[in-house]
Every structure is written in C-alpha cells, then in structure tokens.
N, C-alpha and C. Protein backbone atom coordinates (compact mmCIF):
# COMPACT_ATOMS: atom_id res chain seq x y z
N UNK A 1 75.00 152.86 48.63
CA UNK A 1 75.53 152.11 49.75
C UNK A 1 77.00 151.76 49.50
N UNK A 2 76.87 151.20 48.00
CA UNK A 2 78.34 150.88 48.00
C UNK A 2 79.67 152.15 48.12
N UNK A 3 79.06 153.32 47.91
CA UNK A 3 79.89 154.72 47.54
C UNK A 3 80.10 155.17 49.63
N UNK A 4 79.28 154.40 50.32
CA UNK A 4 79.49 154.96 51.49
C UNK A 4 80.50 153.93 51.79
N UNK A 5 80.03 152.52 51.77
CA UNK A 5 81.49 151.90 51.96
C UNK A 5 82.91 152.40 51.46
N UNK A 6 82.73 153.11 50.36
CA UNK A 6 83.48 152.87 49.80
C UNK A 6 84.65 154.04 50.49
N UNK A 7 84.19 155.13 50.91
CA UNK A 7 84.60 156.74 51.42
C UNK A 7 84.55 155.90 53.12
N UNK A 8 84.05 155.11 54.04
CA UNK A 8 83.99 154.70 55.42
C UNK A 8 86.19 153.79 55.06
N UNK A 9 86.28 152.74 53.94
CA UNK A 9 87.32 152.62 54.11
C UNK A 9 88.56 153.54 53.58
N UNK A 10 88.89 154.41 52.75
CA UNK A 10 89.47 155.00 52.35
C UNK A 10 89.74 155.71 53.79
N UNK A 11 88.20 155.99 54.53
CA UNK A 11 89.26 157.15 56.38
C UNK A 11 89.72 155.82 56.93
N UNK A 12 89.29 155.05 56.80
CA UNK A 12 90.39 154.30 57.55
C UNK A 12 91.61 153.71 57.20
N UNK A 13 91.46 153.69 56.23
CA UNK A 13 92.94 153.77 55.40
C UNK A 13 94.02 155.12 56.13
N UNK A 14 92.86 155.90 55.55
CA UNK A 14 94.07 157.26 56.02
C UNK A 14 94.44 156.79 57.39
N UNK A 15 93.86 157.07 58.28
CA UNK A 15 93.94 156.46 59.91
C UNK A 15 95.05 156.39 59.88
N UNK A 16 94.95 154.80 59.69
CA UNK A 16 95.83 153.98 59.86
C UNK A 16 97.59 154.42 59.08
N UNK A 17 97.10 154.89 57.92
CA UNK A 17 98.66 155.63 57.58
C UNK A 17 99.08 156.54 58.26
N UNK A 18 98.34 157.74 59.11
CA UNK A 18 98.81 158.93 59.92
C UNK A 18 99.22 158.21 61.21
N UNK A 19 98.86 157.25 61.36
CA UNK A 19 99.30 156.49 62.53
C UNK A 19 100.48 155.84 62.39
N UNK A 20 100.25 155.15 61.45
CA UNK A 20 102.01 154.53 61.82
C UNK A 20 103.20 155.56 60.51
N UNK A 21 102.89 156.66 60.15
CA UNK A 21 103.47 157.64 60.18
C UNK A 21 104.18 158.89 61.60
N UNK A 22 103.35 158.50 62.09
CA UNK A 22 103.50 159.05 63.75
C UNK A 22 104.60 158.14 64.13
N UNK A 23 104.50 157.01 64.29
CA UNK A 23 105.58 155.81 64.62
C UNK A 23 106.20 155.66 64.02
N UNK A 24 106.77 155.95 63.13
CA UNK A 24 107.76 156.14 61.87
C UNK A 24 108.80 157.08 62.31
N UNK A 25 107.90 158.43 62.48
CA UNK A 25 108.54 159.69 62.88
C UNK A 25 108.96 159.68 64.29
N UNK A 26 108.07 159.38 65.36
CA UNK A 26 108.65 158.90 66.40
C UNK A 26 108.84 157.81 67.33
N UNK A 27 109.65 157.17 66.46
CA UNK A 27 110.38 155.86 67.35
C UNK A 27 110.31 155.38 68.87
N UNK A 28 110.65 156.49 69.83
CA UNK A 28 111.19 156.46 70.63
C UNK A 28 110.08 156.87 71.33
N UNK A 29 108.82 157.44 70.94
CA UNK A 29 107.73 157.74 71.76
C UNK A 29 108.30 158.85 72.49
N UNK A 30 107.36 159.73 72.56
CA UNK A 30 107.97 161.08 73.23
C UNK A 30 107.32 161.39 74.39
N UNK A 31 107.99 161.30 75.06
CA UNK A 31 107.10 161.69 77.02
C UNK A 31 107.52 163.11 77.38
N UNK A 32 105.89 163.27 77.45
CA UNK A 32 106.19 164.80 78.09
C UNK A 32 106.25 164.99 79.28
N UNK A 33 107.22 165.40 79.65
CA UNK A 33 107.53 165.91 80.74
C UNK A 33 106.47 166.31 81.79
N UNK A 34 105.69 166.93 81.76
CA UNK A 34 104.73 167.11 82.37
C UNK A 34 103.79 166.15 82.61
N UNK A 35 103.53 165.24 81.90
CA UNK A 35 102.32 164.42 82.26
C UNK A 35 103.14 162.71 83.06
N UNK A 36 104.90 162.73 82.56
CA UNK A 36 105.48 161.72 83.50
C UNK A 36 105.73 162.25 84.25
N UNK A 37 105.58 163.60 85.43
CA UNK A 37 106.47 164.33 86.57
C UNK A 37 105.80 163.20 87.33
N UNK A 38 106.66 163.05 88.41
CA UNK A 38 106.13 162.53 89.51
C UNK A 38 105.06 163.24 90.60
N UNK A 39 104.19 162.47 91.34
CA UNK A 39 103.31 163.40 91.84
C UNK A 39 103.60 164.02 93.33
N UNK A 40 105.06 163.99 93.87
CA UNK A 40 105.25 164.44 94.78
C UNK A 40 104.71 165.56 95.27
N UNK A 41 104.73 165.97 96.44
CA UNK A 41 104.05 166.64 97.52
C UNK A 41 104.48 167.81 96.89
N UNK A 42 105.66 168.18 96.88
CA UNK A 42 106.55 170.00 96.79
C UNK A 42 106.02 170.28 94.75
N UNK A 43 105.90 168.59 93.84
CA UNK A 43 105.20 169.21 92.85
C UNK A 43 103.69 169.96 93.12
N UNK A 44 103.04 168.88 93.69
CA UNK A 44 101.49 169.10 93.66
C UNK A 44 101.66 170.40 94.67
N UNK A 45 102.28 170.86 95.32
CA UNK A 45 102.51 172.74 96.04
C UNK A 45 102.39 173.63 94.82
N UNK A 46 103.39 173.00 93.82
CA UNK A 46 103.66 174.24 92.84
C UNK A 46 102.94 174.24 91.85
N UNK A 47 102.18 172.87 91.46
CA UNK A 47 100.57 173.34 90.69
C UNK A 47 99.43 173.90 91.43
N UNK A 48 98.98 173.72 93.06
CA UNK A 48 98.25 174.27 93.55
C UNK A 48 98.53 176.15 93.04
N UNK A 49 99.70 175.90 93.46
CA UNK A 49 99.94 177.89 93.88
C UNK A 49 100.00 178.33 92.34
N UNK A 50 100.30 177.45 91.20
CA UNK A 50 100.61 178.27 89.87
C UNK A 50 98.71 178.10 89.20
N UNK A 51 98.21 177.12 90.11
CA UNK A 51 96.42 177.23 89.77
C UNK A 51 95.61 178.07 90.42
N UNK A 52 96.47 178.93 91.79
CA UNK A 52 95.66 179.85 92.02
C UNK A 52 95.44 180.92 91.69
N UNK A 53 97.30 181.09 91.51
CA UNK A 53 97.59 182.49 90.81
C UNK A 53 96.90 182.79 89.26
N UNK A 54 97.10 181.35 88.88
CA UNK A 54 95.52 181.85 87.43
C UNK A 54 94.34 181.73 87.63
N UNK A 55 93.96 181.44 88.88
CA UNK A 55 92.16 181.63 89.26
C UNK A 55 92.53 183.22 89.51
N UNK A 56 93.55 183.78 90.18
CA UNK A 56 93.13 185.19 90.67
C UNK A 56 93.34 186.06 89.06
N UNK A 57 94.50 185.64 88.69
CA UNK A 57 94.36 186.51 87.59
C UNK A 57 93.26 186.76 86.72
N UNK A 58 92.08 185.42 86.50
CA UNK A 58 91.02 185.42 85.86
C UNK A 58 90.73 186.15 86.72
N UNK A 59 90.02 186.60 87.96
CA UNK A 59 89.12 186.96 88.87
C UNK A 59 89.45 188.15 88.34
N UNK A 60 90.43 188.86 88.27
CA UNK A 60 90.73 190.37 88.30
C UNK A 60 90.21 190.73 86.91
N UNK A 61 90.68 190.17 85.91
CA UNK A 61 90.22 190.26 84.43
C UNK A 61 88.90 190.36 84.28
N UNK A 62 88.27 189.20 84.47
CA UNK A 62 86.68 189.29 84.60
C UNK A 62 85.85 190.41 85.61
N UNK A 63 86.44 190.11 86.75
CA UNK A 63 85.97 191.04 88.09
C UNK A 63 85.32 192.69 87.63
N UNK A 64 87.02 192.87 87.95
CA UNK A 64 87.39 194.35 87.35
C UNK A 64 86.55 195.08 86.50
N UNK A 65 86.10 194.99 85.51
CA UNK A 65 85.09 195.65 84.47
C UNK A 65 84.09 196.37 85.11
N UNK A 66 83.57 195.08 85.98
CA UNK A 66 81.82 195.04 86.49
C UNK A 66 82.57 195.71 87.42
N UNK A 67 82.95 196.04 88.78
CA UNK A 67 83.40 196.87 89.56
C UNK A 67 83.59 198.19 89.30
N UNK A 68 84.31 198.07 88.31
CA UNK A 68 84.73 199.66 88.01
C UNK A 68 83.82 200.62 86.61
N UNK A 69 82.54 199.98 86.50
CA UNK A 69 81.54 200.21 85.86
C UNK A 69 80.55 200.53 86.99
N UNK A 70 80.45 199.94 88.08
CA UNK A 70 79.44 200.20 88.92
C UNK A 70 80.10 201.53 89.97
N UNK A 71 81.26 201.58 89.81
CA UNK A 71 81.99 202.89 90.47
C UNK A 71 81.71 204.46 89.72
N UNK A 72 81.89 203.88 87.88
CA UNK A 72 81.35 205.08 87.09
C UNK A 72 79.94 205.47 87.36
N UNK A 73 79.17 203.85 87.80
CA UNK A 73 77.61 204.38 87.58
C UNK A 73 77.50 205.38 89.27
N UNK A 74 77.84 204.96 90.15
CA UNK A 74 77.67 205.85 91.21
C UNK A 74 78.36 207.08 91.35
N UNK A 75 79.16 207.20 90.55
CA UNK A 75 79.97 208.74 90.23
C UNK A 75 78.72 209.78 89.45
N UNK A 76 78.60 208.96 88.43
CA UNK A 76 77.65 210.08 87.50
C UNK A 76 76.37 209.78 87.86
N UNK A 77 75.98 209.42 88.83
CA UNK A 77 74.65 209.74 89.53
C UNK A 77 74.12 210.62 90.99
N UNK A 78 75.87 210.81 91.44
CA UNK A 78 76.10 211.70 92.10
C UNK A 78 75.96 213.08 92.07
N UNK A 79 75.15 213.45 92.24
CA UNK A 79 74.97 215.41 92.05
C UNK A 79 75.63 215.75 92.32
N UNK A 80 76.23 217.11 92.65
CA UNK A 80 76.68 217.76 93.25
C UNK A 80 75.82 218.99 93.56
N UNK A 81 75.73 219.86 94.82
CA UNK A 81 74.52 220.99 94.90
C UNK A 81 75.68 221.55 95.32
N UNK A 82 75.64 223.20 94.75
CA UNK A 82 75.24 223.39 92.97
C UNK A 82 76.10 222.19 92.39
N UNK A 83 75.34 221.96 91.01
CA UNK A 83 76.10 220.96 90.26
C UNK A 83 76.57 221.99 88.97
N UNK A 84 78.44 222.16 89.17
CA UNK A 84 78.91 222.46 88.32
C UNK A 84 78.53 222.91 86.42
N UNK A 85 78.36 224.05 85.81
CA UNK A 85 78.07 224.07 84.54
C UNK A 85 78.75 222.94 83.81
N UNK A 86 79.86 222.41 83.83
CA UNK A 86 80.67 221.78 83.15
C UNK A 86 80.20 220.58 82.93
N UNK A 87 79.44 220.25 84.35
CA UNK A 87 78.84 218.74 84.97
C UNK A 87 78.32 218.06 83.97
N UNK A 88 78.41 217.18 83.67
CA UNK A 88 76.89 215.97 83.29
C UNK A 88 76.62 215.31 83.66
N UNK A 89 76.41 215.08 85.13
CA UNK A 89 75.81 214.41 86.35
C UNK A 89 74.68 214.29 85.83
N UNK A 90 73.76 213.55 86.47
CA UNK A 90 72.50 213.32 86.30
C UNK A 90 72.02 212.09 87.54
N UNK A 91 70.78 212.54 87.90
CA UNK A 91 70.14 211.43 89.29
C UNK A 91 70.27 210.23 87.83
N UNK A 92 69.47 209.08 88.77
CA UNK A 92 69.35 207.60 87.76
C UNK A 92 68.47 207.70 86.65
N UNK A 93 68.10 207.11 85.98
CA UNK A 93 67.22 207.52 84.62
C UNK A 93 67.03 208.38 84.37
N UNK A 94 67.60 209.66 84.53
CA UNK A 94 67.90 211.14 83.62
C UNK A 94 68.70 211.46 83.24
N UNK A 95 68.82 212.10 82.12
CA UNK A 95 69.77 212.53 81.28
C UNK A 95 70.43 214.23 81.89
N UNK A 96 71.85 213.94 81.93
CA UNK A 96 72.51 215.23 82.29
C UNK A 96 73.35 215.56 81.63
N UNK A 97 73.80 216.92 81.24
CA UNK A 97 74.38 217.42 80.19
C UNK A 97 75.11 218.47 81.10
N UNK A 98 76.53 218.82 79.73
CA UNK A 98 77.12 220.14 80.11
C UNK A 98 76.37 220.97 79.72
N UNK A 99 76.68 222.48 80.48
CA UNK A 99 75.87 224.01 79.47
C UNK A 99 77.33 224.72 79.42
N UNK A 100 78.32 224.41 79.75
CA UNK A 100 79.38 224.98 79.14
C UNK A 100 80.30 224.66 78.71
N UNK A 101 81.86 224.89 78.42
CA UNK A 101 82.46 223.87 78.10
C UNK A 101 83.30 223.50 78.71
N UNK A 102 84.49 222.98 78.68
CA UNK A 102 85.02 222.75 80.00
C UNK A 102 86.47 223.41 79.69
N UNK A 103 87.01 223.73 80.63
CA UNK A 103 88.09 224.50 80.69
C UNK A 103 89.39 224.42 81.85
N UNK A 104 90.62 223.78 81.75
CA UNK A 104 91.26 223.85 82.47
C UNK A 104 91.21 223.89 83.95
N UNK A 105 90.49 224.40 84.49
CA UNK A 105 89.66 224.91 85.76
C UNK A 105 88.68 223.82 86.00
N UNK A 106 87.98 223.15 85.30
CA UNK A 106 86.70 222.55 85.41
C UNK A 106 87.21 221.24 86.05
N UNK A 107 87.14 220.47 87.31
CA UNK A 107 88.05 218.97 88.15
C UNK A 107 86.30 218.38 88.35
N UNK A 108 85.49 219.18 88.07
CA UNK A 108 84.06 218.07 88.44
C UNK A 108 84.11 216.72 87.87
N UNK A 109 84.58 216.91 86.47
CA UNK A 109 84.44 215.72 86.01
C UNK A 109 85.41 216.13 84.37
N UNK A 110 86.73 215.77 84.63
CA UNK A 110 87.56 215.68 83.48
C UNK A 110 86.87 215.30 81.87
N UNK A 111 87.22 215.87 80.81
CA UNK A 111 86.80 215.76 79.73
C UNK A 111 87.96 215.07 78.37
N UNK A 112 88.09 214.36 77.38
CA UNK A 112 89.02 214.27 76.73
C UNK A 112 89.07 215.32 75.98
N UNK A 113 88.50 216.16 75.72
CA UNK A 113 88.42 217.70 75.03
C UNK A 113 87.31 218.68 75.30
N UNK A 114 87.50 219.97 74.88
CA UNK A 114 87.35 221.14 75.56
C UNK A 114 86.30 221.94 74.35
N UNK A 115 86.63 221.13 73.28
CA UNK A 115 85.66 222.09 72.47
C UNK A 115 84.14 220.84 71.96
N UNK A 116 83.37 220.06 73.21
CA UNK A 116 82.78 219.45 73.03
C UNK A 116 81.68 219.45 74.45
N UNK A 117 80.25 219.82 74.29
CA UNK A 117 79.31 219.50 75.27
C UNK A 117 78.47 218.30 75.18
N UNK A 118 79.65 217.36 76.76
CA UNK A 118 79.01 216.00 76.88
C UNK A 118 77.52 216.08 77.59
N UNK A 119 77.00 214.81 77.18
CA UNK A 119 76.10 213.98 78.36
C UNK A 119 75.91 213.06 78.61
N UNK A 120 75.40 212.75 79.42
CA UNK A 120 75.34 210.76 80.00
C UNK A 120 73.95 211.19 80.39
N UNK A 121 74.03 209.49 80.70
CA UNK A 121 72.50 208.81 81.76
C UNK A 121 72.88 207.67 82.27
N UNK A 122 72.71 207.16 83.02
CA UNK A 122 72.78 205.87 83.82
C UNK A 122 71.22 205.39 83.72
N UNK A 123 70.88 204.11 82.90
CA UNK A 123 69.59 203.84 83.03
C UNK A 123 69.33 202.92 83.66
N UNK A 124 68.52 202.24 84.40
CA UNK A 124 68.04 201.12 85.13
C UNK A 124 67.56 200.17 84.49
N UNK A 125 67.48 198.80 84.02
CA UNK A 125 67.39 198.62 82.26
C UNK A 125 66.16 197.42 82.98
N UNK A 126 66.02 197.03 84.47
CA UNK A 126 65.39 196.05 85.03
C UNK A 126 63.40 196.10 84.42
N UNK A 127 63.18 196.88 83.98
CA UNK A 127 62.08 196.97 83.35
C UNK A 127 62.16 197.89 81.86
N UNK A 128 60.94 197.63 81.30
CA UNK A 128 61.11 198.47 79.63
C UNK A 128 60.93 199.96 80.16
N UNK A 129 62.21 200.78 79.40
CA UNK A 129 62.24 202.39 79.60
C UNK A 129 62.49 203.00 78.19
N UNK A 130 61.39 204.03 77.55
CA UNK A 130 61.84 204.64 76.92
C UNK A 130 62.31 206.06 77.42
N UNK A 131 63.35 206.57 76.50
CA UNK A 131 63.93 207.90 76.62
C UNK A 131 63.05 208.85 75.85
N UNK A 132 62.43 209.98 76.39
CA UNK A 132 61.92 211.10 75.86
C UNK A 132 62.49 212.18 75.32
C-alpha cells in the first residue's frame, strides 16, 4: 500500500512540474489562431466548403475501389460469343482461362505480358463455395 502511495505521488509530482514547465516556457500563453478566429458568417462559409471538399475527397477514396471492382466484376463475366482464345472471361462462379497467348492483336482483354496463360473467376462468396 505504502509503495502505491508512494509511485500515485511521485505522477503527481511529475504533473505538476510539466505544468508549470509549460508556463515557464510559455509566458505569454499561446493562442491559436484557429480556435480564437472569430465566428463570422464568410469564416463559417470557408469551413463549410473546406469540410465538404474533404467529405468528397474521402467519398472518392473510399468510393472508388468498390465501384471500379464491381466494373472489373461485370467485365470478366461478360462473354463474348465466340469468346476470343486469348479471353479469360468466364460466366459467375466459373473459372475461365486463356488457350493461347496473347499477342499484339489480342484488345479482348489486355495482358501485362505475352509469354503467360491467365485466368480468373468472379465468385459469389454469399454462401459456402468450393472450387473443383
């Protein structure tokens, strides 16, 4: 008991020294600018519009992903009849592959290289699926 007293005053010791070390160092108290602005009308305009413009910028950041993931998933579930050799289309929960490779010529579906046969699947994950 006495060892907890004893460590309860020593933080308050400290405390109290980081504190009026603070007041030591600053005399004069330092006001930030921002939190004394006045709350006039043309300020509170230019925090509205500088709080929307970072709600949208979040929106796009976050947004964006899921959008343009659900654009890939409806691309590569898209067939094409005939569906290109190059292709690796595939309907929804099947697996589609190239059978050739792709070559300069091949716009079905661009590749980062030419000496490689891709495949995908788009799976539906809303219930348990194994792959065969």
């Amino acid at each position: 008991m006495k060892k907890l007293n004893l460590i309860a005053q020593a933080m308050l010791l400290t405390g109290a020294l980081s504190a009026s070390t603070f007041a030591v160092a600053n005399p004069g108290g330092y006001q930030d600018p921002i939190l004394t602005m006045q709350g006039t009308p043309d300020v509170i305009k230019k925090g509205l519009d500088v709080d929307g413009y970072s709600s949208a910028v979040s929106a796009w950041n976050w947004g964006y992903p899921i959008v343009r993931m659900e654009q890939v998933a409806r691309e590569y579930t898209n067939v094409p009849s005939p569906k290109p050799a190059t292709s690796y289309r595939a309907p929804l929960n099947q697996i589609g592959w190239a059978t050739e490779l792709a070559t300069p010529a091949a716009k079905d579906m661009p590749t980062a290289n030419n000496d490689t046969l891709y495949m995908s699947s788009v799976i539906q994950l809303n219930e348990p699926y194994v792959l065969t």
